[in-house]
Protein backbone atom coordinates (compact mmCIF):
# COMPACT_ATOMS: atom_id res chain seq x y z
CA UNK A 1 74.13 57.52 77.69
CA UNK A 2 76.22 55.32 79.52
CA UNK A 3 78.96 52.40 78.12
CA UNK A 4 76.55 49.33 78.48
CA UNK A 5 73.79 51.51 76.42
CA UNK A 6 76.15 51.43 73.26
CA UNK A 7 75.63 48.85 70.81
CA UNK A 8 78.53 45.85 70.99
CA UNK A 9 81.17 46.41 68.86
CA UNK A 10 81.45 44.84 65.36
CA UNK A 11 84.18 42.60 65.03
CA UNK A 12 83.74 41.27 61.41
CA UNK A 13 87.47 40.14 60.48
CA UNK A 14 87.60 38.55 64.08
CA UNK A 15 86.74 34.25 63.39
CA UNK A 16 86.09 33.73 66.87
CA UNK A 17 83.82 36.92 67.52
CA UNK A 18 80.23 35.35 68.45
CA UNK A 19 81.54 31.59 69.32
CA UNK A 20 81.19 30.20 72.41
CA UNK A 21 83.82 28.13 74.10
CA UNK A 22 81.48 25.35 74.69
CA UNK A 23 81.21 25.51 70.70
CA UNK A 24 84.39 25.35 70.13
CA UNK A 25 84.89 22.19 72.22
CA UNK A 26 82.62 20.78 70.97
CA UNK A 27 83.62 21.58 67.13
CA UNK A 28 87.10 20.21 67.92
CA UNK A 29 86.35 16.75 69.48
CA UNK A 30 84.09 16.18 66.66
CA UNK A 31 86.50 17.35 64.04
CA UNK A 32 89.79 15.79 65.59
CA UNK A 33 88.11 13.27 68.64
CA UNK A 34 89.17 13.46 72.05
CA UNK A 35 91.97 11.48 71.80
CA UNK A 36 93.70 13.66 69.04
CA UNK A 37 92.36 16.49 71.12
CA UNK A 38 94.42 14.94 74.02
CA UNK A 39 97.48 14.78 72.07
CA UNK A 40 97.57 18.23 70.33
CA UNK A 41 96.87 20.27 73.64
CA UNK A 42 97.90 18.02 76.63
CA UNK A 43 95.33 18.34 79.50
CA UNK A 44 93.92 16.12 81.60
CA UNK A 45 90.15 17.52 80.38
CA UNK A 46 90.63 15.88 77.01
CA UNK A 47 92.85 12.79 78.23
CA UNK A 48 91.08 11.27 81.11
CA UNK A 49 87.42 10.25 80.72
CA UNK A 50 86.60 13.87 78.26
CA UNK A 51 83.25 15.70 78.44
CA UNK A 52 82.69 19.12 77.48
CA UNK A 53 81.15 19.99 80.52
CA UNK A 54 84.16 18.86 82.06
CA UNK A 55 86.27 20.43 79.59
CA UNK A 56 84.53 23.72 79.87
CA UNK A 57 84.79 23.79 83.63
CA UNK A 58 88.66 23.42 83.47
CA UNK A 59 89.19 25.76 80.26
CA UNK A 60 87.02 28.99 81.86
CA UNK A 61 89.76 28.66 84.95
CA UNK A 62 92.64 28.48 83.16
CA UNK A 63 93.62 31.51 80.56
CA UNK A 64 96.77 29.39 78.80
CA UNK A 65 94.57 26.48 77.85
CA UNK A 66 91.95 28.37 77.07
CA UNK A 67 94.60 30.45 74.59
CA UNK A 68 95.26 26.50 73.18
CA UNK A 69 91.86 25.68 72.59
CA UNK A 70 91.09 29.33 70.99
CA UNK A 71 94.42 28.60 68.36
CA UNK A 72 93.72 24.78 67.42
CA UNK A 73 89.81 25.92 66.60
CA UNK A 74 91.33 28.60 64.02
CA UNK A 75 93.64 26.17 62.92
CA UNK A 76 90.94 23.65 62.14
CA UNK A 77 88.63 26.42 60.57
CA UNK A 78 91.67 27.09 57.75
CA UNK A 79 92.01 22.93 57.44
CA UNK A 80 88.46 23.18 56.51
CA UNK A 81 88.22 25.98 54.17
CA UNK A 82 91.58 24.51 53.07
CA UNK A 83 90.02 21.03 52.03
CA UNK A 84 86.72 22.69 51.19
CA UNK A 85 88.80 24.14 48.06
């Protein structure tokens, strides 16, 4: 039995386990817009004519933005079960 014939880990206290970037993009520019998005984590992706595709391109090459994107989506989920209450 090698390592790739184990099942995946479960990760069930981990909010991000299962989400794809791309979903997270595109949860945050619906949730805050691009131009809050452009504010709150200052990249040119989300500033100058925004796209996810464009967006994604730029976040899979760079970890620190990436890190951004990854903190401002748990952020929002806690505003939403926040306001939800």
């Amino acid at each position: 039995m090698t390592t790739s014939d184990l099942p995946a880990p479960q990760q069930p206290r981990n909010p991000l386990h299962g989400i794809t970037l791309e979903a997270m993009v595109v949860a945050l520019s619906d949730y805050f817009g691009w131009q809050e998005l452009g504010q709150r984590i200052p990249v040119r992706c989300f500033q100058s004519d925004p796209s996810v595709a464009s967006s994604l391109k730029f976040l899979r090459k760079t970890p620190w933005a990436r890190e951004k994107v990854e903190g401002l989506y748990l952020f929002m989920l806690r505003e939403q079960r926040r306001s939800a209450r």
